[in-house]
Each structure stands twice: as structure tokens, then as C-alpha cells.
C-alpha atoms as a PDB file:
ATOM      1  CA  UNK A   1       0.000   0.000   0.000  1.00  0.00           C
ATOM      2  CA  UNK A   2       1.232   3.002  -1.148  1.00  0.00           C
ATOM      3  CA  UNK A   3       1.453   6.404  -3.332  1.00  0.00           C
ATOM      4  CA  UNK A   4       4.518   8.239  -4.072  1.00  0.00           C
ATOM      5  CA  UNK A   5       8.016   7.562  -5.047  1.00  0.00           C
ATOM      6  CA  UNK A   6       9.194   6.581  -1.854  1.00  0.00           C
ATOM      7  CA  UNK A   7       7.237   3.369  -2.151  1.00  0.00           C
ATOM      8  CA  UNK A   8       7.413   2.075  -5.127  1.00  0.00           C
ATOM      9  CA  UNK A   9      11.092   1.754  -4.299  1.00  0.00           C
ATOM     10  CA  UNK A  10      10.339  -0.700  -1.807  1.00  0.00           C
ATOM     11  CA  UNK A  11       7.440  -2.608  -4.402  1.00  0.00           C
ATOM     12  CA  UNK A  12       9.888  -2.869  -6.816  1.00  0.00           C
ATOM     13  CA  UNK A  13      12.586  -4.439  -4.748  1.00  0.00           C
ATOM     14  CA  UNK A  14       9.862  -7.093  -3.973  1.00  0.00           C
ATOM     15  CA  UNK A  15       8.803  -7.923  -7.055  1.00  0.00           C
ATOM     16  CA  UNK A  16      12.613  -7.995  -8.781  1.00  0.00           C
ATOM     17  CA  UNK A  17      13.351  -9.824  -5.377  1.00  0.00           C
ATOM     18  CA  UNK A  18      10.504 -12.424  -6.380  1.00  0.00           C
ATOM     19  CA  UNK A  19       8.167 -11.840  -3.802  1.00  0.00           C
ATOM     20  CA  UNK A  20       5.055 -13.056  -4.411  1.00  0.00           C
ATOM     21  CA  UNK A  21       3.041  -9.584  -4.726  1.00  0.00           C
ATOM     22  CA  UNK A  22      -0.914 -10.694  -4.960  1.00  0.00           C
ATOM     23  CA  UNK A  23      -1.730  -6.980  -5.326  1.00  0.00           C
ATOM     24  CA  UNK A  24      -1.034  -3.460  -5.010  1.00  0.00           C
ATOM     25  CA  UNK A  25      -3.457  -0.613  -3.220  1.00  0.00           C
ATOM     26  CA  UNK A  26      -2.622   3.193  -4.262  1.00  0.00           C
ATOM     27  CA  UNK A  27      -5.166   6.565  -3.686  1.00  0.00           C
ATOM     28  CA  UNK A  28      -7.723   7.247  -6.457  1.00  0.00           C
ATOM     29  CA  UNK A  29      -7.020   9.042  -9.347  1.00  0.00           C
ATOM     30  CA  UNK A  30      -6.314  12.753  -9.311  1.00  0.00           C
ATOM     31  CA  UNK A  31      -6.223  15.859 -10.920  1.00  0.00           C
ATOM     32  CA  UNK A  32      -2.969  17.479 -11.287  1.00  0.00           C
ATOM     33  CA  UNK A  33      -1.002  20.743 -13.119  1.00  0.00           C
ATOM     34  CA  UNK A  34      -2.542  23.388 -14.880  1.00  0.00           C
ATOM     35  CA  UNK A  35      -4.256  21.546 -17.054  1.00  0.00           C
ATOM     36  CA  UNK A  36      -5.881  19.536 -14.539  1.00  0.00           C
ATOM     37  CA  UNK A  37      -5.643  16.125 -15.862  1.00  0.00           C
ATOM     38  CA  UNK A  38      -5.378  13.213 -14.634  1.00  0.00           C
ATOM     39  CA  UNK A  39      -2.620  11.490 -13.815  1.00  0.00           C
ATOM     40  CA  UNK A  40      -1.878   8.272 -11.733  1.00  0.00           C
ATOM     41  CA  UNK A  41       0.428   7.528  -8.791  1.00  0.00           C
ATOM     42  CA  UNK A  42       3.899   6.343  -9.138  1.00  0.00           C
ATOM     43  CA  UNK A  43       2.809   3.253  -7.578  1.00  0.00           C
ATOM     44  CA  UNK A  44      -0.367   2.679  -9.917  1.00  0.00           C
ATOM     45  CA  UNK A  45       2.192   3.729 -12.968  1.00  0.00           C
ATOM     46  CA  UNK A  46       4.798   0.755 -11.633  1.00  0.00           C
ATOM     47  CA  UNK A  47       1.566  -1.624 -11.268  1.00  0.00           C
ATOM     48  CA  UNK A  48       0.346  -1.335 -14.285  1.00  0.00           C
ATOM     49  CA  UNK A  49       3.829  -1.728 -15.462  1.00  0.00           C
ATOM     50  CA  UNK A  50       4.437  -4.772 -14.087  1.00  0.00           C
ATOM     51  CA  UNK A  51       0.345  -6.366 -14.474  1.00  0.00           C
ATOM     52  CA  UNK A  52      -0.113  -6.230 -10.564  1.00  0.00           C
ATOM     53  CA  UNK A  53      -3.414  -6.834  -9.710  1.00  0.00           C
ATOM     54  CA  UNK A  54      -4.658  -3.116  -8.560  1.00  0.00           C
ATOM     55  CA  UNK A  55      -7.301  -1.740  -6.369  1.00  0.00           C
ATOM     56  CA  UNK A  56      -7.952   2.352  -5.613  1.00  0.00           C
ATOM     57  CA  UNK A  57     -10.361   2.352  -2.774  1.00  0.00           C
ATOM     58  CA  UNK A  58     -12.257   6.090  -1.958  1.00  0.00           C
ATOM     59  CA  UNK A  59     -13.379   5.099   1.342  1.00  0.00           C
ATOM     60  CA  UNK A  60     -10.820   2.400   3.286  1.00  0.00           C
ATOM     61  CA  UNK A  61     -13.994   0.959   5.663  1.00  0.00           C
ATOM     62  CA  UNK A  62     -16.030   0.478   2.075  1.00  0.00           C
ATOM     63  CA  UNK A  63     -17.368  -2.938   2.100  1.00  0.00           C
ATOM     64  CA  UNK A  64     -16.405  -3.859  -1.679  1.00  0.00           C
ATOM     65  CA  UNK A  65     -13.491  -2.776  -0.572  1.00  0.00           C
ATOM     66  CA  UNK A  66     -12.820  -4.529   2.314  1.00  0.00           C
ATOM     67  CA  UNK A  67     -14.207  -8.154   0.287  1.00  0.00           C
ATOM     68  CA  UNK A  68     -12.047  -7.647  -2.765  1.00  0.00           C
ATOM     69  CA  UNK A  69      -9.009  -7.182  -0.273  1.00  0.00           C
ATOM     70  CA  UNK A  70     -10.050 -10.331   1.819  1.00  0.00           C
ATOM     71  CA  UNK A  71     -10.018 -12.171  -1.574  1.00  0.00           C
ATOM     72  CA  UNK A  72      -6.583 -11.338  -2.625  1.00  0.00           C
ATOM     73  CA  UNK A  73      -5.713 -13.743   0.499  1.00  0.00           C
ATOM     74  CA  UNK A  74      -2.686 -11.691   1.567  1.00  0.00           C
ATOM     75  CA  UNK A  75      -0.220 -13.129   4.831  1.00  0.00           C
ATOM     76  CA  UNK A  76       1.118 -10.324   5.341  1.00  0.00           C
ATOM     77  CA  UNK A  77       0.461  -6.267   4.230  1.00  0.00           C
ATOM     78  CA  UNK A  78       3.252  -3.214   3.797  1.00  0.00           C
ATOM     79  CA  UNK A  79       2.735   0.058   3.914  1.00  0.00           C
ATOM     80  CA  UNK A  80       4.568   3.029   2.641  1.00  0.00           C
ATOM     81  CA  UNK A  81       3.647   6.401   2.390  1.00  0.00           C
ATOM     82  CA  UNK A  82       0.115   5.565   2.471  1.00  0.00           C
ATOM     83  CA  UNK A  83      -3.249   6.818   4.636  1.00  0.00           C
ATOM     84  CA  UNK A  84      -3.951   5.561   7.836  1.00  0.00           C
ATOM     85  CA  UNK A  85      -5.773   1.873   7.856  1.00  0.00           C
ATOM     86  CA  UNK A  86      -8.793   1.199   9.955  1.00  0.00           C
ATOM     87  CA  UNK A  87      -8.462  -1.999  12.167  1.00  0.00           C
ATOM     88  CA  UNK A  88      -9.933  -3.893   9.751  1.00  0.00           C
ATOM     89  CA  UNK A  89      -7.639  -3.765   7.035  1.00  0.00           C
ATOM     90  CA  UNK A  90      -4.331  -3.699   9.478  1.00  0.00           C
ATOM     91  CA  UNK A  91      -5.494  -6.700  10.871  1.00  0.00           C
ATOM     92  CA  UNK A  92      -6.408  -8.664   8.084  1.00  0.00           C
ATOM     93  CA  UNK A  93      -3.798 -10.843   7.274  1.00  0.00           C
ATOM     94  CA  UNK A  94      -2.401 -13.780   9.342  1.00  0.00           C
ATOM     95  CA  UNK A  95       1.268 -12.436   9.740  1.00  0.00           C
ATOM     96  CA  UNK A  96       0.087  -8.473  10.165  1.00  0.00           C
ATOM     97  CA  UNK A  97       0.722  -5.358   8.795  1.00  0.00           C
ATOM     98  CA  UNK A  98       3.688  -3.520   9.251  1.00  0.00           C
ATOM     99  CA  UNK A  99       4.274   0.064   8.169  1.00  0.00           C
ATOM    100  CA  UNK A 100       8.229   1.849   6.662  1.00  0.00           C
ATOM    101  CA  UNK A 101       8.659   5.363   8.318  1.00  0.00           C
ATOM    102  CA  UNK A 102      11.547   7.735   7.225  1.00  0.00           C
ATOM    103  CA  UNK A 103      12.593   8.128  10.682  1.00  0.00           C
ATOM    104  CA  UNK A 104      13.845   6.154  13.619  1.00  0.00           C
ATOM    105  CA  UNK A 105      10.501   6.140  15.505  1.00  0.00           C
ATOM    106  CA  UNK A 106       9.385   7.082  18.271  1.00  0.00           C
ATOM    107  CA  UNK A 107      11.190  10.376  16.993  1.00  0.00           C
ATOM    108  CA  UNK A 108       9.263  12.277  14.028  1.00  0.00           C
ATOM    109  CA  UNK A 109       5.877  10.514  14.437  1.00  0.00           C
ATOM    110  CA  UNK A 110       3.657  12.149  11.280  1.00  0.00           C
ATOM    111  CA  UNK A 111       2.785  12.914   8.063  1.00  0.00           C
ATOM    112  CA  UNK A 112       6.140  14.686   7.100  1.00  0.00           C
ATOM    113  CA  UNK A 113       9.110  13.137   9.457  1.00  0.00           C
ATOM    114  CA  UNK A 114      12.034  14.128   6.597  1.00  0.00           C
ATOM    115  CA  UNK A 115      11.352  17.303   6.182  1.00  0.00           C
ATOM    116  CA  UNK A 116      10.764  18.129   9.617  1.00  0.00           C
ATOM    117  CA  UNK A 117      14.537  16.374  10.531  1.00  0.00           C
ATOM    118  CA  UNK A 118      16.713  19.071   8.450  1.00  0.00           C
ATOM    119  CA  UNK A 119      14.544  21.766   9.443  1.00  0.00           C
ATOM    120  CA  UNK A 120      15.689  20.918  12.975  1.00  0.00           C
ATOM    121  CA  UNK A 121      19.022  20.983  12.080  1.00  0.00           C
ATOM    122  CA  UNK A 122      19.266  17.204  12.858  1.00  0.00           C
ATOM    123  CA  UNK A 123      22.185  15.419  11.742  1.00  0.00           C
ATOM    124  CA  UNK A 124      20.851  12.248  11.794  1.00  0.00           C
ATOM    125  CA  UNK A 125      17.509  10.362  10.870  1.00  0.00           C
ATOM    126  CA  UNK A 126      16.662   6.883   9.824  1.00  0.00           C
ATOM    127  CA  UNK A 127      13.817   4.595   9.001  1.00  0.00           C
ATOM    128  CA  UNK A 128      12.257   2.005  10.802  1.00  0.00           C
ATOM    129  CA  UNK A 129       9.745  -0.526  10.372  1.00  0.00           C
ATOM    130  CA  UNK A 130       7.225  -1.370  12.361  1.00  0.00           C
ATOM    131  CA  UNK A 131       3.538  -3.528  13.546  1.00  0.00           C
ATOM    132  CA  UNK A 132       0.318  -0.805  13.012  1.00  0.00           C
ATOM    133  CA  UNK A 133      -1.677  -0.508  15.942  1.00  0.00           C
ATOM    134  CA  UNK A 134      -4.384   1.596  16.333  1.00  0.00           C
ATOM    135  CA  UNK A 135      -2.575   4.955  17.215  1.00  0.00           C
ATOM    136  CA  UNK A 136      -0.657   6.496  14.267  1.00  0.00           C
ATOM    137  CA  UNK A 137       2.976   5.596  14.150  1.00  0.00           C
ATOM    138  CA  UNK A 138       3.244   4.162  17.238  1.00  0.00           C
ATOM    139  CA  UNK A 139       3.224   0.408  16.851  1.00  0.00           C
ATOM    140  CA  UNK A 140       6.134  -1.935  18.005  1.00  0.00           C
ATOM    141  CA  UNK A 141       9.089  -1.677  15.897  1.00  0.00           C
ATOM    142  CA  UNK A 142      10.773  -4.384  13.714  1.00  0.00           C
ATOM    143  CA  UNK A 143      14.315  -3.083  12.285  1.00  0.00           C
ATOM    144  CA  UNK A 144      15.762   0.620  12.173  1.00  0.00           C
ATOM    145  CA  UNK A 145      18.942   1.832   9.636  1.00  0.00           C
ATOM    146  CA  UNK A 146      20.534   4.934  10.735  1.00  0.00           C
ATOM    147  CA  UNK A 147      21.448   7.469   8.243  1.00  0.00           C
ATOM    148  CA  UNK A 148      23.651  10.635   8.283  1.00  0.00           C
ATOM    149  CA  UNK A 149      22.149  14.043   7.356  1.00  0.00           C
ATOM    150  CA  UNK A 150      25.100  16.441   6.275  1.00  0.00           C
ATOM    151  CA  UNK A 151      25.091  19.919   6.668  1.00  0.00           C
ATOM    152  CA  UNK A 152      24.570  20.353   3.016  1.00  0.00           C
ATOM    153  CA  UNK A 153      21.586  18.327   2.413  1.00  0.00           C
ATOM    154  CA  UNK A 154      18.441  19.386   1.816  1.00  0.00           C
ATOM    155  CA  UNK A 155      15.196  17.384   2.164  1.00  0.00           C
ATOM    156  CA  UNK A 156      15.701  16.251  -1.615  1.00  0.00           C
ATOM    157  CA  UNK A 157      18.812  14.385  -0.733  1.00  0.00           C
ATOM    158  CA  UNK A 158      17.758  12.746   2.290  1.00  0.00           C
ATOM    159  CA  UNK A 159      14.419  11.587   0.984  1.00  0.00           C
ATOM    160  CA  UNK A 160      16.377   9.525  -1.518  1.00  0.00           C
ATOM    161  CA  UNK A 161      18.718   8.031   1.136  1.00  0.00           C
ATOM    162  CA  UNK A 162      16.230   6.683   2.600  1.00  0.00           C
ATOM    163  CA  UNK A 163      14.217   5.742  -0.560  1.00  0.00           C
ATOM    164  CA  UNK A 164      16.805   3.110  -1.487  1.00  0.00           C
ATOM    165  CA  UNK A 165      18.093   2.122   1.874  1.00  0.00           C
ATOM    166  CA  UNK A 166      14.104   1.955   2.541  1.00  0.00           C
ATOM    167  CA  UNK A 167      13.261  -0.559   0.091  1.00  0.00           C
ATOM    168  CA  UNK A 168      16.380  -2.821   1.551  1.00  0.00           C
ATOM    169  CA  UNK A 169      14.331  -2.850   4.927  1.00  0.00           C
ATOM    170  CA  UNK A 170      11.034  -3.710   3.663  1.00  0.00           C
ATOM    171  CA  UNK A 171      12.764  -7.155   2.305  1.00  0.00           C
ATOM    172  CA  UNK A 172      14.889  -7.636   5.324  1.00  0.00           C
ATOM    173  CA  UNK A 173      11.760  -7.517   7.964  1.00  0.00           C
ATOM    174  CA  UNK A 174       9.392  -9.377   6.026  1.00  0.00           C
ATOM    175  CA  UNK A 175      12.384 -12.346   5.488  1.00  0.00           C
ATOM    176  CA  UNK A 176      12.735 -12.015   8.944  1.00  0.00           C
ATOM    177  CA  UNK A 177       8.707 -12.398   9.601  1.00  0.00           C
ATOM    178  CA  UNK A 178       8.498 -15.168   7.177  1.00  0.00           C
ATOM    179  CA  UNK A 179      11.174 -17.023   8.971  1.00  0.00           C
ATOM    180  CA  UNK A 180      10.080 -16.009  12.484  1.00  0.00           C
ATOM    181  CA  UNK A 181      13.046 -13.967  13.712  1.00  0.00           C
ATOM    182  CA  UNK A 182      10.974 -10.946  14.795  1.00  0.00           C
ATOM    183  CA  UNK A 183      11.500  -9.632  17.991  1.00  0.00           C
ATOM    184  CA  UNK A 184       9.552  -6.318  18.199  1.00  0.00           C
ATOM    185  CA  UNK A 185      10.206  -3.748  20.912  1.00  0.00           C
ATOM    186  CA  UNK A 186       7.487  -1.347  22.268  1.00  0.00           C
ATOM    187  CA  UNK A 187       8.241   2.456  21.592  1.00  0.00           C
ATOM    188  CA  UNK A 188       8.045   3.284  24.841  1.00  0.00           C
ATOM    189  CA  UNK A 189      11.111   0.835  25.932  1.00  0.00           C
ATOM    190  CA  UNK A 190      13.588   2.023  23.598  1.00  0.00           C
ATOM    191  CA  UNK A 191      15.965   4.694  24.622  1.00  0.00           C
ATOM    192  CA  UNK A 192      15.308   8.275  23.203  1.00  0.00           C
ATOM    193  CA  UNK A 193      17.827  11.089  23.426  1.00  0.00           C
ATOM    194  CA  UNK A 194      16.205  14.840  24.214  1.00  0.00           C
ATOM    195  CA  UNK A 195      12.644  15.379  23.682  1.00  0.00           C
ATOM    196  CA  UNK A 196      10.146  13.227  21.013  1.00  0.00           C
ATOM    197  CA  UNK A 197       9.630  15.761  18.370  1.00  0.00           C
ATOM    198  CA  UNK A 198       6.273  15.607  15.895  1.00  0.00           C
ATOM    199  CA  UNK A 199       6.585  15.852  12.464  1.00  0.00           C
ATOM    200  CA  UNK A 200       3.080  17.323  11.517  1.00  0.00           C
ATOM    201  CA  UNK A 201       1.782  17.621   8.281  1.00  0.00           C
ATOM    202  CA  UNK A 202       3.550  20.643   6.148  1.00  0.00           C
ATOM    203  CA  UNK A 203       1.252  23.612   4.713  1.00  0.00           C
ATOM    204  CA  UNK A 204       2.081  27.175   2.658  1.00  0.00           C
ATOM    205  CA  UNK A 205       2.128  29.279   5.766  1.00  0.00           C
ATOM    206  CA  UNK A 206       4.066  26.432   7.438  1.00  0.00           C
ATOM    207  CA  UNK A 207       6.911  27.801   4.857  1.00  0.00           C
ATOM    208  CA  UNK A 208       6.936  31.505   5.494  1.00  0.00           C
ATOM    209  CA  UNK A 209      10.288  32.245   6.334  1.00  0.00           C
ATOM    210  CA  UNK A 210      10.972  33.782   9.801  1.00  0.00           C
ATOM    211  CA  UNK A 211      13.655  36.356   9.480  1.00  0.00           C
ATOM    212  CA  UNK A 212      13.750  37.286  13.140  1.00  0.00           C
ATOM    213  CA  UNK A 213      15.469  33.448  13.250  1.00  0.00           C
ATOM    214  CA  UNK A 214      19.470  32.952  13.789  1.00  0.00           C
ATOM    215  CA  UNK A 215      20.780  32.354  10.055  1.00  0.00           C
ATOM    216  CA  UNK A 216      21.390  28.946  10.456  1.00  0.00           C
ATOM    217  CA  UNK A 217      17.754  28.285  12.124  1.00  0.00           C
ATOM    218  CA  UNK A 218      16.641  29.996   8.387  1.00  0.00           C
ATOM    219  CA  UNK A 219      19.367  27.988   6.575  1.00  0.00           C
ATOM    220  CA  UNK A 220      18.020  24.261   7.962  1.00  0.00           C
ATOM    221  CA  UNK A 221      14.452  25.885   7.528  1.00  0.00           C
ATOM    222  CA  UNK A 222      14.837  25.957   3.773  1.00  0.00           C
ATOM    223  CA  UNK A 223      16.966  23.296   3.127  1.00  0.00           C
ATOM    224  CA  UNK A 224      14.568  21.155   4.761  1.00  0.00           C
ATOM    225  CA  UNK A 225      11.457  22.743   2.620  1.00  0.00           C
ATOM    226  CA  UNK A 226      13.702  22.089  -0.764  1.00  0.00           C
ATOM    227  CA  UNK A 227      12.601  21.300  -3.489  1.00  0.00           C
ATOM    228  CA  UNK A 228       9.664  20.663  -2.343  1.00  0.00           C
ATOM    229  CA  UNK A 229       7.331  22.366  -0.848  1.00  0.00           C
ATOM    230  CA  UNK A 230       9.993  25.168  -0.731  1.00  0.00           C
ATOM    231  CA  UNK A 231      10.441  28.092   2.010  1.00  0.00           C
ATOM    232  CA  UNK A 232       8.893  31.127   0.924  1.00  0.00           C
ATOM    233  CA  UNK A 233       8.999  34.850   1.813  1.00  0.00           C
ATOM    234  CA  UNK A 234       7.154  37.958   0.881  1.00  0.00           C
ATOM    235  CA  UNK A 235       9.155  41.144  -0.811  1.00  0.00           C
ATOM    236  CA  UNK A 236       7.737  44.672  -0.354  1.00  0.00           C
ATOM    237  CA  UNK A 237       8.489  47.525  -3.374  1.00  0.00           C
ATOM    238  CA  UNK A 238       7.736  50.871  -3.411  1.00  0.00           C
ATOM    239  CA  UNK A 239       4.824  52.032  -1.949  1.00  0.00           C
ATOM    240  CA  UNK A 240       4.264  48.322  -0.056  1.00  0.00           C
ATOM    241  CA  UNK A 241       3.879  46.612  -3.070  1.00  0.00           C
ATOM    242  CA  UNK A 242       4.375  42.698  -2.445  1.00  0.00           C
ATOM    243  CA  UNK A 243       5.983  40.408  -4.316  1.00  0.00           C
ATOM    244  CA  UNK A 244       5.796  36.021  -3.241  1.00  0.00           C
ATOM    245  CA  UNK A 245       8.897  34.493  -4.016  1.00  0.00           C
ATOM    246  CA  UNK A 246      10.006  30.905  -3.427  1.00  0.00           C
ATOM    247  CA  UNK A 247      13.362  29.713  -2.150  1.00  0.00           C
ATOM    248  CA  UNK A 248      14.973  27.073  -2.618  1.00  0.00           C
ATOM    249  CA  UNK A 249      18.410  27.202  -1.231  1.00  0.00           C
ATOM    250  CA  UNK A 250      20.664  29.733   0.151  1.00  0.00           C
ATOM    251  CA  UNK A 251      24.464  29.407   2.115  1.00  0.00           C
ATOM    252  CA  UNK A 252      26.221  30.973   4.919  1.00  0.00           C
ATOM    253  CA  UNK A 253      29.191  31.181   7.101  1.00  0.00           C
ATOM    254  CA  UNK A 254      29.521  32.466  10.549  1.00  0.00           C
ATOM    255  CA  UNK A 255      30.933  35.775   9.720  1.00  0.00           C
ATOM    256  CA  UNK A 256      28.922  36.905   6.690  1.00  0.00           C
ATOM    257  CA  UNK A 257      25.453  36.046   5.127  1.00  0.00           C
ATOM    258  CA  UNK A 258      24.446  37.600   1.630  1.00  0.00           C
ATOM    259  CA  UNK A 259      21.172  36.396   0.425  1.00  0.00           C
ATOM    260  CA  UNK A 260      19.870  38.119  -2.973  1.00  0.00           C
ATOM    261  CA  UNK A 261      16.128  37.611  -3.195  1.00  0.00           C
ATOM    262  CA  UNK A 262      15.157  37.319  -7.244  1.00  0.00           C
ATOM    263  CA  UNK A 263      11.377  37.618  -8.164  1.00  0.00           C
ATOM    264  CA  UNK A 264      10.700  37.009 -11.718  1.00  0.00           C
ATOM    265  CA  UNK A 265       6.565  36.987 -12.574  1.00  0.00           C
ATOM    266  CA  UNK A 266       6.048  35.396  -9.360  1.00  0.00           C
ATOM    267  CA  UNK A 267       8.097  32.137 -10.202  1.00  0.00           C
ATOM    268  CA  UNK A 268      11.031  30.181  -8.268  1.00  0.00           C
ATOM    269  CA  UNK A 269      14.148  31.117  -7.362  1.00  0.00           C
ATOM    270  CA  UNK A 270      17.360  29.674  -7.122  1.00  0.00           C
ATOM    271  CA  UNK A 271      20.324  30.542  -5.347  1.00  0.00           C
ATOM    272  CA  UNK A 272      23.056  28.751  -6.036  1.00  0.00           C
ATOM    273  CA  UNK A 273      26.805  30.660  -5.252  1.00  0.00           C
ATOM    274  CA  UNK A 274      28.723  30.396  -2.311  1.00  0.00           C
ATOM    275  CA  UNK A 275      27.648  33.126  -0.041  1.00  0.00           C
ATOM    276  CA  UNK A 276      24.853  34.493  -2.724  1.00  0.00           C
ATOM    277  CA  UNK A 277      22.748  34.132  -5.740  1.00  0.00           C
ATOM    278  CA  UNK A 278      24.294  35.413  -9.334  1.00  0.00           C
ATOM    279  CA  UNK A 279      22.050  34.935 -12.075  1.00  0.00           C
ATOM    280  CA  UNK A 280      21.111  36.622 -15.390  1.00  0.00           C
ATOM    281  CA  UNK A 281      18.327  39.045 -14.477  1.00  0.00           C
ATOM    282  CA  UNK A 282      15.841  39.300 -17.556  1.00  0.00           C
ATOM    283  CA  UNK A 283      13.542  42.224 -17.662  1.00  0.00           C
ATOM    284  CA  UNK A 284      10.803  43.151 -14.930  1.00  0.00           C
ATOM    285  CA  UNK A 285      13.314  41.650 -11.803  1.00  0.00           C
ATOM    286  CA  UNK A 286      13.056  42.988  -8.548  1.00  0.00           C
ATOM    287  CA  UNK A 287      16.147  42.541  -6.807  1.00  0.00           C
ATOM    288  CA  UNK A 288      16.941  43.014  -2.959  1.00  0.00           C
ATOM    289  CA  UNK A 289      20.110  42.469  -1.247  1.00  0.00           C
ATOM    290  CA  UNK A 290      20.276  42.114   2.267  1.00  0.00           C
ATOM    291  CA  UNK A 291      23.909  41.445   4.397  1.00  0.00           C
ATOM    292  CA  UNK A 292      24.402  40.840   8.033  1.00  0.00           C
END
């Protein structure tokens, strides 16, 4: 069960792996872009690659639902990236359902646990398996990896760290559930350094840039927004004429920060020297330079 890129990683290690895959479940259909077509799922685009039986349910309590799931005769479900199952889906099968999160849980318990680990400054995350329960994210865990986060990652870099190293874990715990091995420990045994942080679910106005924030608060801050959904601030010209402008990256060093702020018909920006952006402006740019 799954949606985005992150998991079809781990479906296509288990079908290449030659796991026997009996189906795949992915959201519905949506519109997307400009144009507002349609356009499917990475995981529906990989299932229908690979002829994997494929169901889209609206409603995860839906009876037809529920029946065509209980005839696929599953022993064991995986979830990535996916919504949160009622009881009687996670507790279908005979062996369980277990769940991949993209950091070493109980830390980072949510909807957006990467991004929310370089914003932090963090310079280290993981992922970790784990049994679903009824209470999101908190389930006993299987297997953890530990990964570095460098100062110069953003949330692009780690989210593909753990993509790969991801889909490795989903094959080691369920060959270590098939042959029994398990030994799951209880979140609230295992040993946590500092305070459990959340990692809520990310909206525009959760972007807005603080300012007022030490430079290397706002440096992990949009780092750990880029590409995607990527920090944004707010430019005023003139007589208070505002301007939104997206950011995707900036640098720093201890003694001097120079951040140019480029706003060209309210598109993206990219700064990409070593202490500030250098670009070729084309016409109707407005450009402001700030240094501290």
C-alpha cells in the first residue's frame, strides 16, 4: 500500500526480489497541473507496469473494498507512504501489517518526518519498520537503519537516502517475519535522546520564512522545505507593493550572510553561489540584497 516515489522503491525491490506480490493498493485518481488532468500515482504507474493486480479504494472501511481485499488472500500487508488503515484492514492478514517510516521512531511521528529532521538541524535520521496498531505511528518496531544528514543536504537528498536504503528494509523484515526472527520492541522501551519531536503535516504558511530566526535556524528551515514544498517569503516595493517568491536554497558562514532575493513573474528562485545568488536578471526583476 502506497502512493509516491518513496514506495514504489520498496514494491519494486519485492517484485525484482521475487516476492510473491498478490496486489497493489494506491489513492484514487487525481487531478494534477494546470491543465488539470489526470494522472496516476507512481505506484499505480509501476503496477500497471508490471500487471499487478490493482485496487484504488475512496473510502478504506467500504465494504467492496474490504471483500475484494479479503479475496486477494494476503499473509502479510506493507505500507509506505500511504493513509492511515482502519483496524480492519491492518489486521487482516495472518502475519500483520507492518508500516516503513523515514525516521527512527518514536522520533518524528507524522505525516512529514524528513522534512521536519533538516529543518531541525538534525544530523541524523533513519527509518524504521514497524507492527500498526491503532494509534498512528506508534506500533512496536521491527528493524531501524541509521542514516547521516550532512550539513549540506536538503530534504531532496535525504528523501532519496532513505528511498533506497528503505526498500532494503522492507525485504529484510518481512524475510525475517516469514522465517520467524521478529522480535519487536514497544516504543516506549527504547531509549530516546532529548525530547520526542512531531513531524506534523507541512502547509504554505508552514513555509513563510521567519527572518527574526538565527541564520542557520533559516538555513536548515529551507533546506529542509527544498525542493519541495519550498520556504517562501514575501518582498515589499515601493509604496508596499508585495511580491511572493520561493526559495529554494541559500548558504552561509559564521561571519557573513548575503542572500539576494530574485522575483521574476512570481516564479522560483534559485540561489546557487557560495555566499549568494548570481544569475542573469531578464527584464521586470526585482532585486533586494540584504547582508548581516
Amino acid at each position: 500500500m502506497g502512493t509516491p516515489d518513496f514506495a514504489v522503491e520498496a514494491l519494486r525491490q519485492l517484485v525484482e526480489g521475487g516476492y510473491n506480490v498478490v496486489g497493489v493498493i494506491t489513492m484514487p485518481d487525481k487531478p494534477a497541473g494546470r491543465g488539470h488532468k489526470i494522472q496516476y500515482s507512481p505506484v499505480k504507474q509501476y503496477a500497471l507496469e508490471q500487471n499487478l493486480p490493482l485496487l484504488q479504494p475512496e473510502k478504506l472501511k467500504d465494504e467492496a473494498f474490504v471483500q475484494a481485499l479479503r479475496e486477494w488472500k494476503a499473509d502479510l500487508q506493507i505500507v509506505v507512504a500511504f493513509r492511515m488503515l482502519p483496524e480492519v484492514v491492518w489486521n487482516m492478514p495472518r502475519l500483520g501489517t507492518f508500516n516503513l517510516h523515514a525516521s527512527l521512531l518514536p522520533q518524528y511521528r507524522g505525516a512529514a518526518p524528513i522534512n521536519w529532521a533538516v529543518i531541525n538541524g538534525d544530523t541524523e535520521t533513519g527509518i524504521t519498520t514497524f507492527f500498526l496498531q491503532h494509534e498512528i505511528d506508534t506500533g512496536k518496531v521491527i528493524q531501524q537503519v541509521r542514516v547521516p544528514i550532512a550539513d549540506t543536504d536538503n530534504v531532496e537528498v535525504v528523501h532519496d537516502k532513505l528511498m533506497i536504503l528503505g526498500g532494503k528494509l522492507v525485504l529484510e523484515t518481512v524475510d525475517a517475519i516469514l522465517n520467524d526472527t521478529v522480535k519487536p520492541i514497544a516504543q516506549e522501551d527504547m531509549a530516546v535522546v532529548g525530547e520526542l519531536r512531531p513531524a506534523p503535516k507541512i502547509f504554505k504558511e508552514t513555509c513563510r520564512i521567519d527572518w527574526n530566526s538565527p541564520v542557520k535556524k533559516v538555513y536548515d528551515f529551507i533546506r529542509g522545505l527544498s525542493p519541495y514544498p519550498a520556504a517562501w517569503s514575501e518582498l515589499v516595493q515601493g509604496s508596499f507593493e508585495s511580491f511572493g517568491s520561493v526559495i529554494f536554497n541559500f548558504h552561509f558562514k559564521a561571519t557573513q550572510f548575503q542572500i539576494i532575493f530574485l522575483q521574476i513573474c512570481n516564479s522560483h528562485f534559485i540561489f546557487n553561489d557560495q555566499y549568494s545568488a548570481h544569475l542573469l536578471l531578464p527584464p521586470d526583476i526585482c532585486v533586494l540584497q540584504s547582508t548581516w
